[in-house]
Protein backbone atom coordinates (compact mmCIF):
# COMPACT_ATOMS: atom_id res chain seq x y z
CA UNK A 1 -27.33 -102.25 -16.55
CA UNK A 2 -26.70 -98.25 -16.44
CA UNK A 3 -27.72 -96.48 -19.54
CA UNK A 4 -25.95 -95.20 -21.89
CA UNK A 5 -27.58 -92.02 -22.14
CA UNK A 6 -29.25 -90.57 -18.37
CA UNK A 7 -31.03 -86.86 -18.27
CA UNK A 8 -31.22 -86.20 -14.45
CA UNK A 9 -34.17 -83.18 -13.84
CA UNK A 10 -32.94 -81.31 -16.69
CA UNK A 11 -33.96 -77.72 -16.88
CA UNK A 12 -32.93 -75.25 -19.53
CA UNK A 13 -34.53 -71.24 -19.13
CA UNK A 14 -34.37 -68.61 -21.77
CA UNK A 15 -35.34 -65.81 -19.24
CA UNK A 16 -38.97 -66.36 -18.15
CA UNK A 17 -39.47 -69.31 -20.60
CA UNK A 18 -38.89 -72.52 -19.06
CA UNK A 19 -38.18 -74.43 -22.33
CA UNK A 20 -36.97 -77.37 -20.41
CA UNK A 21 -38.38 -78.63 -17.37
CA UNK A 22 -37.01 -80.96 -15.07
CA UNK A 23 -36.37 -83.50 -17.84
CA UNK A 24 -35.75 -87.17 -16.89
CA UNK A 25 -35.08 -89.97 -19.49
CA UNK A 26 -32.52 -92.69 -20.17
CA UNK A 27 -31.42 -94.68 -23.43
CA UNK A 28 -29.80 -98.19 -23.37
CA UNK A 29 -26.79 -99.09 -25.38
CA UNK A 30 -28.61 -100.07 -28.93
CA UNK A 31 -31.89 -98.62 -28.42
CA UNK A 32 -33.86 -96.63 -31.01
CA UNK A 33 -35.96 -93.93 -29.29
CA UNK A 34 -37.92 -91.20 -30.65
CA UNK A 35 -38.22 -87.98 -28.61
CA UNK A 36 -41.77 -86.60 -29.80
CA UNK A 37 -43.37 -83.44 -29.17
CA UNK A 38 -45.51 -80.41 -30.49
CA UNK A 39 -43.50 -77.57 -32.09
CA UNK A 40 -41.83 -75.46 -29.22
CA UNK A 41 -42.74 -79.01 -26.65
CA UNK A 42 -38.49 -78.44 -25.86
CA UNK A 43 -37.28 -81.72 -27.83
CA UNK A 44 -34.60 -79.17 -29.87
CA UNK A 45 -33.62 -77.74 -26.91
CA UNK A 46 -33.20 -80.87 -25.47
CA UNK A 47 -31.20 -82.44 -28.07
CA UNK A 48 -28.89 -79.02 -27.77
CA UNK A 49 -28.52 -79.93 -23.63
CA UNK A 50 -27.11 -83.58 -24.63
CA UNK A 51 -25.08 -82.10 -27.29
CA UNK A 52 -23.38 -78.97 -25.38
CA UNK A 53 -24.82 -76.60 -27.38
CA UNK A 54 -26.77 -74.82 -24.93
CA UNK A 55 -25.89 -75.52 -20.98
CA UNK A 56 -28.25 -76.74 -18.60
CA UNK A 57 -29.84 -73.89 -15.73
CA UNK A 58 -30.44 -77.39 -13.50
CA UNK A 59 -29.61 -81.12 -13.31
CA UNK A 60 -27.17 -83.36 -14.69
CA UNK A 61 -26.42 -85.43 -18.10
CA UNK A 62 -24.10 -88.26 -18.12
CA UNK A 63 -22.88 -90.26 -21.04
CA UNK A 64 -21.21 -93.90 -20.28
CA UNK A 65 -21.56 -93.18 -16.50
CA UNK A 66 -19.55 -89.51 -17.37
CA UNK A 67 -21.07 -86.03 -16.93
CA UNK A 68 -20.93 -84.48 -19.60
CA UNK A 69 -23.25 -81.22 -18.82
CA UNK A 70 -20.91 -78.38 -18.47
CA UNK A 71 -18.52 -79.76 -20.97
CA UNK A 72 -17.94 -77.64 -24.46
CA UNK A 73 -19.67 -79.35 -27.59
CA UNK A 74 -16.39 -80.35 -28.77
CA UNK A 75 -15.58 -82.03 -25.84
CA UNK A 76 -18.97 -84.37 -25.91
CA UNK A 77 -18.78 -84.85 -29.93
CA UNK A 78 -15.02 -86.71 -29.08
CA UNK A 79 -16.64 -88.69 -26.31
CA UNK A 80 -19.41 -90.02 -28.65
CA UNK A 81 -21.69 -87.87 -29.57
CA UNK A 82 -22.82 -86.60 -32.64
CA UNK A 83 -25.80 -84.67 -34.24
CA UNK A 84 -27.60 -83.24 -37.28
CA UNK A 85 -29.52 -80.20 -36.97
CA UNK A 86 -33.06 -79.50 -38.08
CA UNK A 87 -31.81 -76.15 -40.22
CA UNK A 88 -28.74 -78.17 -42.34
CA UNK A 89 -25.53 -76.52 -41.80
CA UNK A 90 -23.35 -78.01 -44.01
CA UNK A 91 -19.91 -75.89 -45.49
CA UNK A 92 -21.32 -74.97 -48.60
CA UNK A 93 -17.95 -73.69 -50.50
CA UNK A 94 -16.34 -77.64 -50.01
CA UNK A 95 -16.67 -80.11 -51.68
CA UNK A 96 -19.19 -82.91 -50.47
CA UNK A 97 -15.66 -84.80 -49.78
CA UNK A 98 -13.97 -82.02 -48.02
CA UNK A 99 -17.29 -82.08 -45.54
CA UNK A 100 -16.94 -85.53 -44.26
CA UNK A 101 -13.40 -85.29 -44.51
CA UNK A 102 -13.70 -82.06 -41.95
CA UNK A 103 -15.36 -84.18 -39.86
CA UNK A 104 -12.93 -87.40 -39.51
CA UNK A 105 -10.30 -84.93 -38.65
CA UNK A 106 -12.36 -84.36 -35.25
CA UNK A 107 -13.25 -87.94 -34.54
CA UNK A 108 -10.91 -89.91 -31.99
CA UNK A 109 -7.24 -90.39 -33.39
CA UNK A 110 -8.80 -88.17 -36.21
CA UNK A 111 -7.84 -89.31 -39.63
CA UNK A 112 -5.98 -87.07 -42.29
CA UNK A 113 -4.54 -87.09 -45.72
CA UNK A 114 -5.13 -90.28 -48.02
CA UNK A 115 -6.85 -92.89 -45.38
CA UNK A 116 -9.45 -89.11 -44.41
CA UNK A 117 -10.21 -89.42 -48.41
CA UNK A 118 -10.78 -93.26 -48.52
CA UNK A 119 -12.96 -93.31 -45.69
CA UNK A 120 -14.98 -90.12 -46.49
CA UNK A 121 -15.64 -91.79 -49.80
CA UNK A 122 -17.26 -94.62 -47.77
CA UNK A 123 -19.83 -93.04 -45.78
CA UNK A 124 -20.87 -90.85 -49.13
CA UNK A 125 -21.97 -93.85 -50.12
CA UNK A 126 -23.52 -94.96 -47.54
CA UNK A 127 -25.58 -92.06 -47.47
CA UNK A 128 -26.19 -91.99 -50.89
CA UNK A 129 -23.94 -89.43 -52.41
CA UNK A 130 -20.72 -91.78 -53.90
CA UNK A 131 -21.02 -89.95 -57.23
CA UNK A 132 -21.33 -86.61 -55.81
CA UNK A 133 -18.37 -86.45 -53.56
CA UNK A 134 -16.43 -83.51 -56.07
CA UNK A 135 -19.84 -81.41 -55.81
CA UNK A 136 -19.92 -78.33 -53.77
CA UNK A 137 -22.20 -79.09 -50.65
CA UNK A 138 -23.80 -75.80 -51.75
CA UNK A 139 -25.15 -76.95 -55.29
CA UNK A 140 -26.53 -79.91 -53.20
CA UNK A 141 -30.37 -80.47 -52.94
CA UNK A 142 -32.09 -79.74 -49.41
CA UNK A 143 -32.01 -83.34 -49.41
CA UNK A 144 -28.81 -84.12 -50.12
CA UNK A 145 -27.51 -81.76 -47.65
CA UNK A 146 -29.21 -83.68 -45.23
CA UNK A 147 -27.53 -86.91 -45.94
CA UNK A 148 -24.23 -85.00 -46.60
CA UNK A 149 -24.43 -83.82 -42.56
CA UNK A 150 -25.50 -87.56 -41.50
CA UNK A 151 -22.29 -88.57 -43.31
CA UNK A 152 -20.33 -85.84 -41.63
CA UNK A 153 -21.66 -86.92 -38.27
CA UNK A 154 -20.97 -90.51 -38.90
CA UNK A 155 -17.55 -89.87 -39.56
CA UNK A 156 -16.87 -88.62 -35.84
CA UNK A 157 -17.43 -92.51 -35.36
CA UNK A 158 -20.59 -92.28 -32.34
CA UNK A 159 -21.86 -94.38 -30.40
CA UNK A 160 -24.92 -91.90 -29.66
CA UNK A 161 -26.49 -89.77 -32.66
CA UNK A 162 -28.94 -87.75 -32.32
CA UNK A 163 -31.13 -86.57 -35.39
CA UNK A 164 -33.03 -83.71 -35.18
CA UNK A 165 -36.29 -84.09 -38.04
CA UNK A 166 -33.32 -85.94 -40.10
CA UNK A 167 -36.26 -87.21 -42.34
CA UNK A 168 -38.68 -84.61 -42.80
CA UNK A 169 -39.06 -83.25 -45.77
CA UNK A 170 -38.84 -86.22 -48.11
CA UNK A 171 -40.87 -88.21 -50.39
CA UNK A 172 -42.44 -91.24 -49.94
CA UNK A 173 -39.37 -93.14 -51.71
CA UNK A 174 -36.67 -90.53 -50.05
CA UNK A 175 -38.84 -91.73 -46.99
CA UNK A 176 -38.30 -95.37 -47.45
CA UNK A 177 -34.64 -94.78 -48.11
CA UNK A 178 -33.67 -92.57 -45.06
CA UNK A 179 -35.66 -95.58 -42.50
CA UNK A 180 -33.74 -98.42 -44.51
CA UNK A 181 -29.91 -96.26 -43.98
CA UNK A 182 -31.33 -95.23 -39.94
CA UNK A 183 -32.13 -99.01 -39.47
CA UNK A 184 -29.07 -100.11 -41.33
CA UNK A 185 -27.10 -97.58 -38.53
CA UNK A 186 -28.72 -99.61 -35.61
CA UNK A 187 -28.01 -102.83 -37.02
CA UNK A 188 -24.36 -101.86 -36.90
CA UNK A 189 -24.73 -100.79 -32.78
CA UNK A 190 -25.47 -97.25 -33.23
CA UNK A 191 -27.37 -96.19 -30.39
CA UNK A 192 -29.77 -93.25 -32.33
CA UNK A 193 -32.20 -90.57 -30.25
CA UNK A 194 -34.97 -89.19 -32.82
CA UNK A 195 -36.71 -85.85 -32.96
CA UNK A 196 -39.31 -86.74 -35.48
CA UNK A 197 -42.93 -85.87 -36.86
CA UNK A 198 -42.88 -88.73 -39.20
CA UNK A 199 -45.04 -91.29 -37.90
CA UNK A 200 -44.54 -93.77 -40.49
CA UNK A 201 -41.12 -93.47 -39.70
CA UNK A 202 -41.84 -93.09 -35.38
CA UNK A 203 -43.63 -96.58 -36.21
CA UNK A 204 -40.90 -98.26 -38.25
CA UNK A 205 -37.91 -97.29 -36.26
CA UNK A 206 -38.37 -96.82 -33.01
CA UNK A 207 -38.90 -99.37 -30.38
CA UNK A 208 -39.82 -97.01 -27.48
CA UNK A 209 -40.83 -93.42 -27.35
CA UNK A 210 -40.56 -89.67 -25.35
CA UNK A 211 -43.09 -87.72 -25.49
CA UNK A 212 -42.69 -84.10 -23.89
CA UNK A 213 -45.20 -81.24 -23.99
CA UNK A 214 -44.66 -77.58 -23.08
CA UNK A 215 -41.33 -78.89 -21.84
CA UNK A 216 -42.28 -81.39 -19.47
CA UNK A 217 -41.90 -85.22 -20.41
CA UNK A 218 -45.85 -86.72 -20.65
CA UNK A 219 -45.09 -89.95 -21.34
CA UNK A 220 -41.74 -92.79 -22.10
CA UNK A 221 -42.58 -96.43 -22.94
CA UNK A 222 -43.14 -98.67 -25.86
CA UNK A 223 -44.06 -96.51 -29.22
CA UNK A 224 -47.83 -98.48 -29.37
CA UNK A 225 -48.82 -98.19 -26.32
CA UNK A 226 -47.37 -94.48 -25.72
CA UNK A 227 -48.86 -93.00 -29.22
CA UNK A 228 -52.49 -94.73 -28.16
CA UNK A 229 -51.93 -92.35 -24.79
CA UNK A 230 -54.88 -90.23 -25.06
CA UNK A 231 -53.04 -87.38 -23.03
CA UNK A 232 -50.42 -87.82 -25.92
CA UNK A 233 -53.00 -87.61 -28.51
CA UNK A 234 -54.47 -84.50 -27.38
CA UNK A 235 -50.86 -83.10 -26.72
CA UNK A 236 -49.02 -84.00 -29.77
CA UNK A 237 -51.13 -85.64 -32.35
CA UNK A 238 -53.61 -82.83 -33.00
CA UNK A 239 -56.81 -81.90 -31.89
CA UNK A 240 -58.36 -84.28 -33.79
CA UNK A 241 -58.73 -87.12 -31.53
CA UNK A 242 -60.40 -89.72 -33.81
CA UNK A 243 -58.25 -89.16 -36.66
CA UNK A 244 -55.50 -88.96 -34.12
CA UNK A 245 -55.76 -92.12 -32.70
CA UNK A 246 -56.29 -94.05 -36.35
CA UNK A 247 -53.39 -92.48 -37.15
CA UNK A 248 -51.34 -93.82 -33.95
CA UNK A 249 -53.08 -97.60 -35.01
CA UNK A 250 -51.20 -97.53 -38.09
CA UNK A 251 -48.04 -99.46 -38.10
């Protein structure tokens, strides 16, 4: 079965920087994988490959057996793609309605006018923010923003999200919330690609993991076994090793 998701030998170069290098990975239809990494390993950059943000310097993504390197990032968000970012960027003079709304207009067969508001209300509360939807996104928490751009991205109707460090930043029962909605997403078929430092989270959510370092992939296979890689551990979990690796042993 051909993934849904394929990164051929990516490469992505900011001058003399290789950010990116030669990047090979694949997610299945339904799969929830977490694409881990030290600060500045490339997993951003990565994320901004898949989405069209940045183009590659070297090899080939495809989407559902399409290319879709070298296409605009308008182009892959109608295809089935959609994002949050790790700095929110949500439109802070509209309303929390008027976001998601923005959004649906963009999806496939976009929707407008009174079925835009209906189903804009829905996936505020999904997210959390039903009583909020009059609100200026800029009076909204950090927090809230953050759910308000999940909604926004939800409403381009994906079948591949990517969220960049959607649940950093949150408290223990914020925490709790965010992995309930993100597992509630993949029980509906959502295939989701993490960037996360959460390991609580890594553990609850996500069946396999990506590890890359200095922007070369380390290690891909089950989220146990690939957090108990001692290469990984010395790479991403901190210099630490024995509190590193009782920290990968907790579920």
């Amino acid at each position: 079965m051909s993934a849904l998701l394929e990164l051929k030998g990516v490469t992505r170069r900011f001058g003399g920087l290789v950010a990116v290098n030669g990047l090979s990975l694949s997610v299945q239809a339904g799969e929830v994988v977490g694409l881990l990494g030290p600060n500045g390993s490339g997993k951003t950059t990565a994320m901004n490959l898949v989405s069209g943000a940045l183009p590659c310097n070297g090899g080939e993504i495809v989407f559902d057996g399409r290319r879709i390197s070298g296409l605009a990032s308008h182009q892959i968000a109608r295809l089935g793609v959609a994002r949050t970012f790790q700095l929110v960027r949500v439109l802070g003079g509209m309303s929390c309605l008027e976001n998601v709304e923005a959004g649906l207009a963009f999806r496939p067969q976009g929707l407008h006018g009174r079925a835009a508001r209906e189903r804009a209300q829905q996936l505020l509360e999904r997210v959390g923010l039903g009583t909020q939807a009059v609100l200026p996104a800029g009076e909204l928490t950090y927090i809230d923003q953050k759910r308000l751009e999940l909604a926004r991205a939800l409403a381009l109707a994906p079948r591949l999200l990517l969220l960049d460090e959607w649940l950093a930043g949150l408290n223990p029962t914020e925490l709790q919330q965010g992995i309930a909605l993100i597992r509630s997403l993949s029980a509906d078929g959502l295939t989701l690609l993490l960037v996360e430092h959460v390991m609580d989270a890594v553990h609850a959510l996500c069946t396999r993991c990506v590890v890359m370092n200095a922007g070369t992939k380390i290690a891909d296979g089950p989220t146990r076994e690939v957090l108990s890689d001692p290469q990984v551990i010395r790479a991403y979990l901190g210099e630490d090793e024995n509190d590193a690796q009782a920290e990968a042993a907790h579920a």
